[in-house]
PDB file of N, CA and C in Angstrom:
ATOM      1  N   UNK A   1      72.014  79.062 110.485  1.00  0.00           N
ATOM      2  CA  UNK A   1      72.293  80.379 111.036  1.00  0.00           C
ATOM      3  C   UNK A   1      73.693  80.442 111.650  1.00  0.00           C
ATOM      4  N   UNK A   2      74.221  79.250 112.701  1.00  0.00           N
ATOM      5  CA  UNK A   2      75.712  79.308 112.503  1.00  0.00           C
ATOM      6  C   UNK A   2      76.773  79.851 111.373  1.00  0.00           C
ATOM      7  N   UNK A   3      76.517  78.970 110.513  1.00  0.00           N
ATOM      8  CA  UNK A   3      77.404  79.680 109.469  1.00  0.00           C
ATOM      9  C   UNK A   3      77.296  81.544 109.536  1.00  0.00           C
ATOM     10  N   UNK A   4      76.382  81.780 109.327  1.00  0.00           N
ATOM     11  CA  UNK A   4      76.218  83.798 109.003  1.00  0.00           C
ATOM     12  C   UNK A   4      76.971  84.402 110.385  1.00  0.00           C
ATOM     13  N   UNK A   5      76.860  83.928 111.672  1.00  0.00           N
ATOM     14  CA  UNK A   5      77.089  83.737 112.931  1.00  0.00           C
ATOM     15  C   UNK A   5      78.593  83.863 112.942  1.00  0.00           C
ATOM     16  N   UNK A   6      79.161  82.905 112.478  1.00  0.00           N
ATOM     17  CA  UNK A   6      80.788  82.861 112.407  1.00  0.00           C
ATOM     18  C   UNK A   6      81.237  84.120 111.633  1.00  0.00           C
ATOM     19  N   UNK A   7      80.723  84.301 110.524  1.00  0.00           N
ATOM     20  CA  UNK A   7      81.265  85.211 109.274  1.00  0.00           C
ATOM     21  C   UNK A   7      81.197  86.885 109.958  1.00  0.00           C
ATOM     22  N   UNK A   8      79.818  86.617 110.604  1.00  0.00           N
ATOM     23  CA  UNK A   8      79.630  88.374 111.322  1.00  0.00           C
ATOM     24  C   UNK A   8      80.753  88.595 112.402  1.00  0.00           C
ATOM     25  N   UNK A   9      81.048  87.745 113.099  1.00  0.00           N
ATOM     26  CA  UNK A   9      81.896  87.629 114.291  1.00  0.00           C
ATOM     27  C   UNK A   9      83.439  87.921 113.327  1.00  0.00           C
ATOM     28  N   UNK A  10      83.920  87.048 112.392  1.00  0.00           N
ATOM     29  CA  UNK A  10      85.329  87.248 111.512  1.00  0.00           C
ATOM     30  C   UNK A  10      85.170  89.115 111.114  1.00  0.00           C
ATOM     31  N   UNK A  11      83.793  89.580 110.558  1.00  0.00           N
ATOM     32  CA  UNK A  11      83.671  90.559 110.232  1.00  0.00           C
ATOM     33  C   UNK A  11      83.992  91.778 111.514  1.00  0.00           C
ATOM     34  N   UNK A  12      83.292  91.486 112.503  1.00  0.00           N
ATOM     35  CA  UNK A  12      83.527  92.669 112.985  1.00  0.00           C
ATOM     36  C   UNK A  12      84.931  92.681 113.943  1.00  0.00           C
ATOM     37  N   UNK A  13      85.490  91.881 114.366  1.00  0.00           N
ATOM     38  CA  UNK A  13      87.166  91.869 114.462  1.00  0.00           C
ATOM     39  C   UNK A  13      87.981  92.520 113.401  1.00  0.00           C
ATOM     40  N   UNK A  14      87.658  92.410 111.761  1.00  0.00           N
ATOM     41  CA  UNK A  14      88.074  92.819 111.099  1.00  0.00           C
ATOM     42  C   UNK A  14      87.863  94.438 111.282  1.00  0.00           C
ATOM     43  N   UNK A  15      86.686  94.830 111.181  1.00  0.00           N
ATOM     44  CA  UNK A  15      85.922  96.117 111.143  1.00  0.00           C
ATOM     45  C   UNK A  15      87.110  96.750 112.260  1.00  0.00           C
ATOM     46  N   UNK A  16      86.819  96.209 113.059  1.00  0.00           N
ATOM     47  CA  UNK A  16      87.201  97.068 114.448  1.00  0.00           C
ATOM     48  C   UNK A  16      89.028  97.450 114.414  1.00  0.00           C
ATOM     49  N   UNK A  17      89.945  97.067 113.687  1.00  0.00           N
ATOM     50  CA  UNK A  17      91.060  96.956 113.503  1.00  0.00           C
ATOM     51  C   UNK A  17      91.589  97.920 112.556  1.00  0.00           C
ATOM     52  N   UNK A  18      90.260  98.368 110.983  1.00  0.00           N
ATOM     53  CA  UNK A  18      89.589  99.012 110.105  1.00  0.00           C
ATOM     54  C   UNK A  18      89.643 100.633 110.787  1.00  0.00           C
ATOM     55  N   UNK A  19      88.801 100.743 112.132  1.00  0.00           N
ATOM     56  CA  UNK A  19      88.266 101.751 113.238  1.00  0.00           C
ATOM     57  C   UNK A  19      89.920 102.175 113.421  1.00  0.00           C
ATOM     58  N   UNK A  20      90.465 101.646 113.703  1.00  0.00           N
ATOM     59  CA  UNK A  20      91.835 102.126 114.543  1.00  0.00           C
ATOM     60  C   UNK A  20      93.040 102.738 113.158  1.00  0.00           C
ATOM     61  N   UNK A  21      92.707 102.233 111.781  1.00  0.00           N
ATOM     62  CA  UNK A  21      93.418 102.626 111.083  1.00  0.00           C
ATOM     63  C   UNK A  21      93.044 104.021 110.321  1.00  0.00           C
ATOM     64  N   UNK A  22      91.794 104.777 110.765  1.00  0.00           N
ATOM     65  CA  UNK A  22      90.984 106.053 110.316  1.00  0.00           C
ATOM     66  C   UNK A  22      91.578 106.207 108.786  1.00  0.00           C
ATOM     67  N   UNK A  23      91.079 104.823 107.986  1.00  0.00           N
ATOM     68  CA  UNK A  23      91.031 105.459 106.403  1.00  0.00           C
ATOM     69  C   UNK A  23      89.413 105.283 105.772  1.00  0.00           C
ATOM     70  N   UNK A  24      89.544 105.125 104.396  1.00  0.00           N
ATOM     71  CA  UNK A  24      87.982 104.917 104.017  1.00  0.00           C
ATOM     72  C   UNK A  24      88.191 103.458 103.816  1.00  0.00           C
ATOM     73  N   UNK A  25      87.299 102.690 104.068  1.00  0.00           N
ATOM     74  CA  UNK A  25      86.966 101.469 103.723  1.00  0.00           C
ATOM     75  C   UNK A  25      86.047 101.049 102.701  1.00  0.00           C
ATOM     76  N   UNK A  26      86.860  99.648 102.033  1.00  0.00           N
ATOM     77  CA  UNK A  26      85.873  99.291 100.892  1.00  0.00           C
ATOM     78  C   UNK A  26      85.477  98.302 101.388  1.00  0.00           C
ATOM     79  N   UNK A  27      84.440  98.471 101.598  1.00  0.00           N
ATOM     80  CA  UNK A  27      83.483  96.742 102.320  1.00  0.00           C
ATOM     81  C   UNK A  27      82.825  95.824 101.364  1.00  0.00           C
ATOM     82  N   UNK A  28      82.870  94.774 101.235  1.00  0.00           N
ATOM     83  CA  UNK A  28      82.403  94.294  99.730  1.00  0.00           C
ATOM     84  C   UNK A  28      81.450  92.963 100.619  1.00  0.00           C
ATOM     85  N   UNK A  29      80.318  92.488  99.834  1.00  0.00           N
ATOM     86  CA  UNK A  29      78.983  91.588  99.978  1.00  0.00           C
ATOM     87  C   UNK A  29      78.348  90.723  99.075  1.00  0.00           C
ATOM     88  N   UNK A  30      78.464  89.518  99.490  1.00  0.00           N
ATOM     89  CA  UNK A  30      78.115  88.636  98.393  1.00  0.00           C
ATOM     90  C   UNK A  30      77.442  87.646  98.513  1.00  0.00           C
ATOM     91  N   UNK A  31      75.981  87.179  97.472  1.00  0.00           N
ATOM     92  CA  UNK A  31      75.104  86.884  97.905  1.00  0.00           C
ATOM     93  C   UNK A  31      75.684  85.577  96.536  1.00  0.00           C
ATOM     94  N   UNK A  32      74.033  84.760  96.111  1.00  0.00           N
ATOM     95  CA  UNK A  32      74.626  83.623  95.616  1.00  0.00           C
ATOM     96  C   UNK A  32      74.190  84.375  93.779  1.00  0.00           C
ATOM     97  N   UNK A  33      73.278  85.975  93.907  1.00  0.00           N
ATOM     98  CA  UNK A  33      73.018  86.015  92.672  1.00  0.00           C
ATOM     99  C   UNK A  33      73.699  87.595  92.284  1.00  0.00           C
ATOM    100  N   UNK A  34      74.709  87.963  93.242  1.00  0.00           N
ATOM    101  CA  UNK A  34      75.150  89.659  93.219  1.00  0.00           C
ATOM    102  C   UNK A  34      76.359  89.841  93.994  1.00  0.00           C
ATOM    103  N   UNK A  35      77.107  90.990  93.592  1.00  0.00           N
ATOM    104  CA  UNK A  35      78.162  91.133  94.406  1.00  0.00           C
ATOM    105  C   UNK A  35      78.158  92.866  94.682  1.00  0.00           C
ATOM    106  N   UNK A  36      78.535  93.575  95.757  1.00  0.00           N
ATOM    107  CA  UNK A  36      78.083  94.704  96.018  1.00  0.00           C
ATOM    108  C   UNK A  36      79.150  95.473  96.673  1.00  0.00           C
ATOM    109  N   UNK A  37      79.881  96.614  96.469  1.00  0.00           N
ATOM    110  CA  UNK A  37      80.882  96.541  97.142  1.00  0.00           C
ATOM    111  C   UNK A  37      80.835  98.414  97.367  1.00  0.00           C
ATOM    112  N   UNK A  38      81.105  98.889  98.521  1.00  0.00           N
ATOM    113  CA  UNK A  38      80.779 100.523  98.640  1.00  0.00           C
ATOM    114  C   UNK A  38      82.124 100.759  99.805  1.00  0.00           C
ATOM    115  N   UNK A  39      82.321 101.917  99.070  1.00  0.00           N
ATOM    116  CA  UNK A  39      83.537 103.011  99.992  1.00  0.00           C
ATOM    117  C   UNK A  39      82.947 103.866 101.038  1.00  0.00           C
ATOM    118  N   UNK A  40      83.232 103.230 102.374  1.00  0.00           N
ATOM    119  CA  UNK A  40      82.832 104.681 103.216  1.00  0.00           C
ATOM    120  C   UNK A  40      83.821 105.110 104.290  1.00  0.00           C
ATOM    121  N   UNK A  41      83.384 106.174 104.006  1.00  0.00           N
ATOM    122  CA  UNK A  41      84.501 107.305 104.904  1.00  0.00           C
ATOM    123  C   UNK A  41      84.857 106.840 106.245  1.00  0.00           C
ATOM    124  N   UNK A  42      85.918 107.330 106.890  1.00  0.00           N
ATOM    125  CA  UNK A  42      86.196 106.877 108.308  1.00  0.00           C
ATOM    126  C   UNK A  42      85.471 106.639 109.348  1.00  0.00           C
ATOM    127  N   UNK A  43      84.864 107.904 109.220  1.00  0.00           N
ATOM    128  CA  UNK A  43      83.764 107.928 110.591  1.00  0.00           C
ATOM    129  C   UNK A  43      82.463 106.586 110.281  1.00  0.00           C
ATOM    130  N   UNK A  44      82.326 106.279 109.208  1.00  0.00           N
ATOM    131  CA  UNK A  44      81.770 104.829 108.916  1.00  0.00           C
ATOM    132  C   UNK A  44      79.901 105.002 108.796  1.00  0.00           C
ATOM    133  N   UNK A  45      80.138 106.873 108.351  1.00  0.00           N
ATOM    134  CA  UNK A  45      78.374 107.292 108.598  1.00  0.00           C
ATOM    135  C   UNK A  45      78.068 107.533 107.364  1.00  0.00           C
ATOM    136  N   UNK A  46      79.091 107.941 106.086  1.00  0.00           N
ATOM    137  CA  UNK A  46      78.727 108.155 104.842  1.00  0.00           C
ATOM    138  C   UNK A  46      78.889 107.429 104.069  1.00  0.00           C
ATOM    139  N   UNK A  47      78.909 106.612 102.750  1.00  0.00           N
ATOM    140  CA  UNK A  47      78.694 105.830 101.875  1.00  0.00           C
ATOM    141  C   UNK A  47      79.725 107.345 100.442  1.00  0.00           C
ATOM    142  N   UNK A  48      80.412 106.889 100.171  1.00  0.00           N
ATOM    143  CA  UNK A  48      81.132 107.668  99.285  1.00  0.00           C
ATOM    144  C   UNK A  48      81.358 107.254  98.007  1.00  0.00           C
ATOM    145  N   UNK A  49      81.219 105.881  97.327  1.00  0.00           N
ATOM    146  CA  UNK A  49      80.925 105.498  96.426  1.00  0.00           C
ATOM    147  C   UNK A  49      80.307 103.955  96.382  1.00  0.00           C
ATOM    148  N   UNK A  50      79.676 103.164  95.493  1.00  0.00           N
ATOM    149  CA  UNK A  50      79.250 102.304  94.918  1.00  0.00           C
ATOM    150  C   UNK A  50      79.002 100.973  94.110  1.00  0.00           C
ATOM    151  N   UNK A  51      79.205 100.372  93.985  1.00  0.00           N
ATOM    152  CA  UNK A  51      78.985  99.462  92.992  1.00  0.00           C
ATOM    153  C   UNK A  51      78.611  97.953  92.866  1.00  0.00           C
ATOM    154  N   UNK A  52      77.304  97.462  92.533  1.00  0.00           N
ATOM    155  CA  UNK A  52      77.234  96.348  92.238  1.00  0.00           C
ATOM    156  C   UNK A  52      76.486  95.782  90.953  1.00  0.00           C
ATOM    157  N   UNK A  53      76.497  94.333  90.688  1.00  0.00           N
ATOM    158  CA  UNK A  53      75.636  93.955  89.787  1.00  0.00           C
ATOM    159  C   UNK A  53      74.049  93.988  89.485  1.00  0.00           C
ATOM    160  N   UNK A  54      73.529  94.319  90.634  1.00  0.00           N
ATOM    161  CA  UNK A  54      72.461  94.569  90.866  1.00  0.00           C
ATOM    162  C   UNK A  54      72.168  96.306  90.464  1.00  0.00           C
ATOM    163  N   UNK A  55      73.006  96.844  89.884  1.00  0.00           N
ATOM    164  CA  UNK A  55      73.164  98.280  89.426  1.00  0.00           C
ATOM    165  C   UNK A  55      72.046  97.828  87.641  1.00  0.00           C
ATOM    166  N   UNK A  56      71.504  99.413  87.061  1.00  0.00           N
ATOM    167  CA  UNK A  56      71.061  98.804  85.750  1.00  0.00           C
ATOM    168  C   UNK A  56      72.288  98.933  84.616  1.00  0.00           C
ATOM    169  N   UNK A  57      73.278  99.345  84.972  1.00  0.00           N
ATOM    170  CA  UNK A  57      74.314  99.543  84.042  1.00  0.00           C
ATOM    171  C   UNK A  57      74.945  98.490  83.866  1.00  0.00           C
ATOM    172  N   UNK A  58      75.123  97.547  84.601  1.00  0.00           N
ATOM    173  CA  UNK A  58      75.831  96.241  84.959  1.00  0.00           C
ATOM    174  C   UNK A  58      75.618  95.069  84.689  1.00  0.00           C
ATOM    175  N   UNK A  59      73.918  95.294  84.797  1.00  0.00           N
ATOM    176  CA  UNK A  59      73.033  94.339  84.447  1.00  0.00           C
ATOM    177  C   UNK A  59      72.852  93.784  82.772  1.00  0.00           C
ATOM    178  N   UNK A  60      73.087  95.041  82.277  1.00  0.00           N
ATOM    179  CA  UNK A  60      73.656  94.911  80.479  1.00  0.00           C
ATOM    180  C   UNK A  60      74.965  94.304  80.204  1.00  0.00           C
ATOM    181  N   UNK A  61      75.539  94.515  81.388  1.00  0.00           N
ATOM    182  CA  UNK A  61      77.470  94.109  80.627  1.00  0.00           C
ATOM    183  C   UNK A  61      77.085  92.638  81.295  1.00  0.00           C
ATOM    184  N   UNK A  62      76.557  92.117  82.363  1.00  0.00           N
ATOM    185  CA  UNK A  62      76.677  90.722  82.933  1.00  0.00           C
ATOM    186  C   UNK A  62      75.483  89.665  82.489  1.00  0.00           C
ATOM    187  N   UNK A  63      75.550  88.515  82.622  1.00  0.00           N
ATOM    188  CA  UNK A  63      74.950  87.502  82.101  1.00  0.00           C
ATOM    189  C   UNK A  63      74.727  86.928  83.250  1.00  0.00           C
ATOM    190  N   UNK A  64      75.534  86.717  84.171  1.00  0.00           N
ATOM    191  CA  UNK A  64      74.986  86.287  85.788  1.00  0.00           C
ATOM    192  C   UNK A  64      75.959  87.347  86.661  1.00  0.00           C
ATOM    193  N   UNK A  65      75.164  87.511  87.782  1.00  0.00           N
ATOM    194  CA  UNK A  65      75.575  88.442  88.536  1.00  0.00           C
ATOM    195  C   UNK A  65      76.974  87.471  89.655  1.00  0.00           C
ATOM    196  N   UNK A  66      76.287  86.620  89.956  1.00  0.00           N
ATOM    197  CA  UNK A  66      77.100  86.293  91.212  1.00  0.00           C
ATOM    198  C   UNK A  66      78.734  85.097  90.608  1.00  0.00           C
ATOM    199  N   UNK A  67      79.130  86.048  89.446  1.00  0.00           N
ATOM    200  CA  UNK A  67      80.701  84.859  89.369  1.00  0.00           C
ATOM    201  C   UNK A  67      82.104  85.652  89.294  1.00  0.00           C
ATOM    202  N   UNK A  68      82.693  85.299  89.178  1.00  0.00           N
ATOM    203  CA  UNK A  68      83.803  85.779  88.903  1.00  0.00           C
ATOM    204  C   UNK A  68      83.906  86.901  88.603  1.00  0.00           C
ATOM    205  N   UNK A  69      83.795  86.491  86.913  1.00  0.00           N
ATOM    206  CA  UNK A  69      84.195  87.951  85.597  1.00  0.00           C
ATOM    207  C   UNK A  69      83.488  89.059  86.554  1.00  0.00           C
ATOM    208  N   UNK A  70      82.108  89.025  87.032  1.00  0.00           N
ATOM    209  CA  UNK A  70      81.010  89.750  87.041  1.00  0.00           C
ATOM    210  C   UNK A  70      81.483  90.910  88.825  1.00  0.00           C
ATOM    211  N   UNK A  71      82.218  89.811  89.685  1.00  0.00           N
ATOM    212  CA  UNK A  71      83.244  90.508  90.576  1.00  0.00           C
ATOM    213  C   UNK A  71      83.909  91.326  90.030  1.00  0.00           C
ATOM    214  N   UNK A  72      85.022  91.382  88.663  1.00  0.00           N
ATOM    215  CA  UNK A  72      86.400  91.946  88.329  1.00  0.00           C
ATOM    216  C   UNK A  72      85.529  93.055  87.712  1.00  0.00           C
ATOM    217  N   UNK A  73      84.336  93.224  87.121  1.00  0.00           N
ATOM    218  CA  UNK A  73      83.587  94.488  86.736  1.00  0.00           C
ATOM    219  C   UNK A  73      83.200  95.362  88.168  1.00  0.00           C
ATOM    220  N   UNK A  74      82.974  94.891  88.918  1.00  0.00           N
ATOM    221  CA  UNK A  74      82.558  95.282  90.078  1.00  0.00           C
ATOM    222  C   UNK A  74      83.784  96.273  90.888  1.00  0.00           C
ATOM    223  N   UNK A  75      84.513  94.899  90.837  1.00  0.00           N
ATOM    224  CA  UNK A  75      85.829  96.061  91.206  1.00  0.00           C
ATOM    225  C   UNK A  75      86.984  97.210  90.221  1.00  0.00           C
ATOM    226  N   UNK A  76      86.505  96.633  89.178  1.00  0.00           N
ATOM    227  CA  UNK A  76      86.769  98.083  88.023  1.00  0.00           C
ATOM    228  C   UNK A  76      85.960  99.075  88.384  1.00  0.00           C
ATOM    229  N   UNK A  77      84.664  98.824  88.304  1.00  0.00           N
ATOM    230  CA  UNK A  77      83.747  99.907  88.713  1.00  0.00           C
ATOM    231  C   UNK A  77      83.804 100.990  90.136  1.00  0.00           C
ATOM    232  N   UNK A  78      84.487 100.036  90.889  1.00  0.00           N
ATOM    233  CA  UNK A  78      84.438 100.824  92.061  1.00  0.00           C
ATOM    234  C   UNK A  78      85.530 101.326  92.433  1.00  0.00           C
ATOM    235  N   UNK A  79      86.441 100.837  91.899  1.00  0.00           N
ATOM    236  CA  UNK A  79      87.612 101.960  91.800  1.00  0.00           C
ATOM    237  C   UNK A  79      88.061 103.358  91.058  1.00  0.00           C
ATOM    238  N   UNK A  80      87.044 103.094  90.228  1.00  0.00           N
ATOM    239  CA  UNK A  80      86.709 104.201  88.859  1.00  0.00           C
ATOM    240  C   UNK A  80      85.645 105.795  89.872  1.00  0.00           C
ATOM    241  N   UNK A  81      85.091 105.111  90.870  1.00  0.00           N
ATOM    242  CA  UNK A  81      84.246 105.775  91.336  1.00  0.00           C
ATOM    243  C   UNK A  81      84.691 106.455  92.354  1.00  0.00           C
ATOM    244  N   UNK A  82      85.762 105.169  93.419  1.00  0.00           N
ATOM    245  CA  UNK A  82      86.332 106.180  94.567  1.00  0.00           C
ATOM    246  C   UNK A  82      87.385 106.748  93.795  1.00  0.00           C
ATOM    247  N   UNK A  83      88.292 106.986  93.022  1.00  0.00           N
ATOM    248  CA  UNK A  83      89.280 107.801  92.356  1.00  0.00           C
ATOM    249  C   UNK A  83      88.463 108.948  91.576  1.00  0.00           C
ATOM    250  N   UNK A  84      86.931 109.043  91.125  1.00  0.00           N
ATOM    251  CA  UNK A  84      86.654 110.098  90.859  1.00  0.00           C
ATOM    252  C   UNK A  84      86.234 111.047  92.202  1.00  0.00           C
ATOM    253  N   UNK A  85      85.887 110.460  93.112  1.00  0.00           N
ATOM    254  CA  UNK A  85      85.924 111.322  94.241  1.00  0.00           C
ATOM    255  C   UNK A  85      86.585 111.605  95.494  1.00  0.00           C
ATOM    256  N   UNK A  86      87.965 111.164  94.657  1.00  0.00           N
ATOM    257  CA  UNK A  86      89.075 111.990  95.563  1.00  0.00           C
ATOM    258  C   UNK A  86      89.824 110.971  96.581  1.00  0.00           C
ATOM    259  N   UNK A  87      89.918 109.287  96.031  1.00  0.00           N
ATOM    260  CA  UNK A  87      89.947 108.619  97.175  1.00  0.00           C
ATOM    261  C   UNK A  87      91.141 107.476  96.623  1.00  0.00           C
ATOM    262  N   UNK A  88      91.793 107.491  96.936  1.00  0.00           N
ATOM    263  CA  UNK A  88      93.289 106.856  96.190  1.00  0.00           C
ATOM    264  C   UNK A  88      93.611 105.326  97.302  1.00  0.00           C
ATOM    265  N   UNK A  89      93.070 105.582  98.863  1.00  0.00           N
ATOM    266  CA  UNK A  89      93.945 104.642  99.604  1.00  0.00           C
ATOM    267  C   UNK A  89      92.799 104.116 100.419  1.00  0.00           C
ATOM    268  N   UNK A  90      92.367 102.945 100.380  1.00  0.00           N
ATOM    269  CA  UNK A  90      91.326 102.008 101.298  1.00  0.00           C
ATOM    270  C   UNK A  90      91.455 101.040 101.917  1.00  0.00           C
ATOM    271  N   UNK A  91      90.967 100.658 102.802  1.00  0.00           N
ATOM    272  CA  UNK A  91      91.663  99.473 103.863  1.00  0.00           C
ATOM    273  C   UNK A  91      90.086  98.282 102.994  1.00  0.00           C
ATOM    274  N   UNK A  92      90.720  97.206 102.926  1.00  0.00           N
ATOM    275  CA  UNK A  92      89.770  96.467 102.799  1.00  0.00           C
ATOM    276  C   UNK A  92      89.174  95.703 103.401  1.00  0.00           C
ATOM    277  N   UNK A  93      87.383  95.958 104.007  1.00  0.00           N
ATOM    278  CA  UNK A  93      86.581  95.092 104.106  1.00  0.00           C
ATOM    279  C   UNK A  93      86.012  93.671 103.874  1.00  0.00           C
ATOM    280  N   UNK A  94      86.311  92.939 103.835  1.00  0.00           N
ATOM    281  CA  UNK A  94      86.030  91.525 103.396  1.00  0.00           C
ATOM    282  C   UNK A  94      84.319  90.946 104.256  1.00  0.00           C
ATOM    283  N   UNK A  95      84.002  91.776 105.108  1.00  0.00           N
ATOM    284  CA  UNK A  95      83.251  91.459 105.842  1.00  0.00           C
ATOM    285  C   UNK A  95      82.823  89.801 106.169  1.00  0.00           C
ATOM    286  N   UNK A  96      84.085  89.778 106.624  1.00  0.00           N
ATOM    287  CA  UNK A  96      83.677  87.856 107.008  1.00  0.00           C
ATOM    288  C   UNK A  96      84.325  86.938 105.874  1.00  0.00           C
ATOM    289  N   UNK A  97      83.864  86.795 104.459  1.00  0.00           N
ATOM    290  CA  UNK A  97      83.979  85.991 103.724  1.00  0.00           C
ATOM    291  C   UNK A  97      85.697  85.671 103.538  1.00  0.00           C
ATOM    292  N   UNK A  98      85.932  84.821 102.887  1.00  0.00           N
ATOM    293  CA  UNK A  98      86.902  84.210 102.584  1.00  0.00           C
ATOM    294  C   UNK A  98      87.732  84.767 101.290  1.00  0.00           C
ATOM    295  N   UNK A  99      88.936  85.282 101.955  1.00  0.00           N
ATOM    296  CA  UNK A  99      89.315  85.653 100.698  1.00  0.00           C
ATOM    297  C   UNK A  99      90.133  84.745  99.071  1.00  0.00           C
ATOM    298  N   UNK A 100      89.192  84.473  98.852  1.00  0.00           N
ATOM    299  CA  UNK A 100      89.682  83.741  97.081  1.00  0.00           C
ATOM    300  C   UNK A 100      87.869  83.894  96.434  1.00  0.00           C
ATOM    301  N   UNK A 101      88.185  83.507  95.206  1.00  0.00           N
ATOM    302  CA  UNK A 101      87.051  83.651  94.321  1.00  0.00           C
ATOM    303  C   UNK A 101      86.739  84.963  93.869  1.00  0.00           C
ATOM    304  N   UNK A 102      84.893  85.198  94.269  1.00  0.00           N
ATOM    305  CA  UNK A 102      84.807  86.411  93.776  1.00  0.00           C
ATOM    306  C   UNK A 102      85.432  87.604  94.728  1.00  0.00           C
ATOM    307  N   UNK A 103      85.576  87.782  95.822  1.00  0.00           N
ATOM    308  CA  UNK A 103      86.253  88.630  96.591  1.00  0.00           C
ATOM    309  C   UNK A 103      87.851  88.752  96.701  1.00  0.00           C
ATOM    310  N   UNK A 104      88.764  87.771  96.284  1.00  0.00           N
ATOM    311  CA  UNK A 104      89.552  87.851  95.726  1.00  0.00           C
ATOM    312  C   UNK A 104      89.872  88.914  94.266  1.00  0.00           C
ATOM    313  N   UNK A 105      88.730  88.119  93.236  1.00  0.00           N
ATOM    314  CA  UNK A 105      88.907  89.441  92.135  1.00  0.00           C
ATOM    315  C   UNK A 105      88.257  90.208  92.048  1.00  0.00           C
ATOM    316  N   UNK A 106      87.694  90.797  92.777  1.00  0.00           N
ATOM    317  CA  UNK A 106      86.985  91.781  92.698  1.00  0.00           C
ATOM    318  C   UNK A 106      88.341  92.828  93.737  1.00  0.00           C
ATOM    319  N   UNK A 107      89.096  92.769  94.337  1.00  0.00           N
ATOM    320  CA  UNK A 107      89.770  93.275  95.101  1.00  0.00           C
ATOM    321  C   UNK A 107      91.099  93.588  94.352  1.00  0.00           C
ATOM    322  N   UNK A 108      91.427  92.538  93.390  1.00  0.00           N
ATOM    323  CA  UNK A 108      92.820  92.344  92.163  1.00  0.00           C
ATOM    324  C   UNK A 108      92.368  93.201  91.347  1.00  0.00           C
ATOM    325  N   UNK A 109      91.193  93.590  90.665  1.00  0.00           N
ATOM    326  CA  UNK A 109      90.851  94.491  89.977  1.00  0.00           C
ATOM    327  C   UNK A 109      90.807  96.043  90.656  1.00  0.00           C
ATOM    328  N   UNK A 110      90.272  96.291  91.666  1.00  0.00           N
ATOM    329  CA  UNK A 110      90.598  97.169  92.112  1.00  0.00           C
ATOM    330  C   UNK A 110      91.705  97.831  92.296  1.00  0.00           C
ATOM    331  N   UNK A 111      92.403  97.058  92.868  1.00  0.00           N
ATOM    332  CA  UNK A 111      93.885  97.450  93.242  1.00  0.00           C
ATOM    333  C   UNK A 111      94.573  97.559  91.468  1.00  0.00           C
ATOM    334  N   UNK A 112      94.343  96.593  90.258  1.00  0.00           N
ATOM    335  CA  UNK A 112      94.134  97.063  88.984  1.00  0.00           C
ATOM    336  C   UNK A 112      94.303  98.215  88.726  1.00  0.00           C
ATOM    337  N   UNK A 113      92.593  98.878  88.933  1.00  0.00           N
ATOM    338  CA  UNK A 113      92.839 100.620  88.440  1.00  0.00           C
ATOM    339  C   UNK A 113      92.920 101.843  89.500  1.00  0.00           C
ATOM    340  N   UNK A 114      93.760 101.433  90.392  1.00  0.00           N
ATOM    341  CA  UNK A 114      94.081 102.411  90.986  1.00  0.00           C
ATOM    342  C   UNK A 114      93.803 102.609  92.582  1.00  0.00           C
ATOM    343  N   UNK A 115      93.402 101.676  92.956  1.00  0.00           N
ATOM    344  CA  UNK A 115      92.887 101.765  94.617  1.00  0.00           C
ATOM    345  C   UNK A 115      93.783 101.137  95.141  1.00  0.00           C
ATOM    346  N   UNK A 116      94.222 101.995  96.552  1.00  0.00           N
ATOM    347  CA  UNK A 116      95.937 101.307  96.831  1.00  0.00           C
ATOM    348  C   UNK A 116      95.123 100.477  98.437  1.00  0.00           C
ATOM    349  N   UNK A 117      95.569  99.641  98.471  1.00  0.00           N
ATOM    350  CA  UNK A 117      94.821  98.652  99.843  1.00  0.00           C
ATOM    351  C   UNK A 117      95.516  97.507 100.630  1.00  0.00           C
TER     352      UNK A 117
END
């Protein structure tokens, strides 16, 4: 439980820094079999777009949810989603984790098609 302990604590220092910059945030979550990543608005009460492997659309394009490739779909996807609803500039969430691997590309892809961060 330490470990989750440290990561929530990195997270909400992050969050709170997030609070002071009033944009939308992309917060992204990653487990050992999925990766999950959602845009929400400033005030931090609405959910504005979506996307993970655990989706059924996703579940056809991926072979395992929790690697790499299966991140860089994730973050194609979710940039495809906040740019259809009006959302060009996001501060990024990492919530704790470390940035390289799948949160690394899943974030390179984003910034990819169009999400400026």
């Amino acid at each position: 439980m330490e470990k989750k302990i440290r990561r929530l604590r990195r997270a909400r220092k992050t969050r709170a820094k997030i609070t002071e910059l009033v944009v939308a945030r992309l917060s992204v979550h990653r487990t050992n079999l999925h990766v999950y990543a959602q845009v929400i608005d400033p005030s931090g009460s609405v959910v504005l777009a979506s996307a993970s492997t655990a989706e059924k659309e996703m579940r056809g394009q991926v072979k395992n949810g929790g690697n790499v490739a299966a991140a860089t779909l994730v973050g194609q996807r979710i940039a495809e989603k906040a740019k259809a609803a009006g959302i060009e500039r996001v501060a990024f969430d990492r919530s704790g984790f470390a940035y390289h691997g799948r949160i690394k590309a899943l974030a390179d892809a984003a910034r990819e098609h169009g999400l400026q961060f």
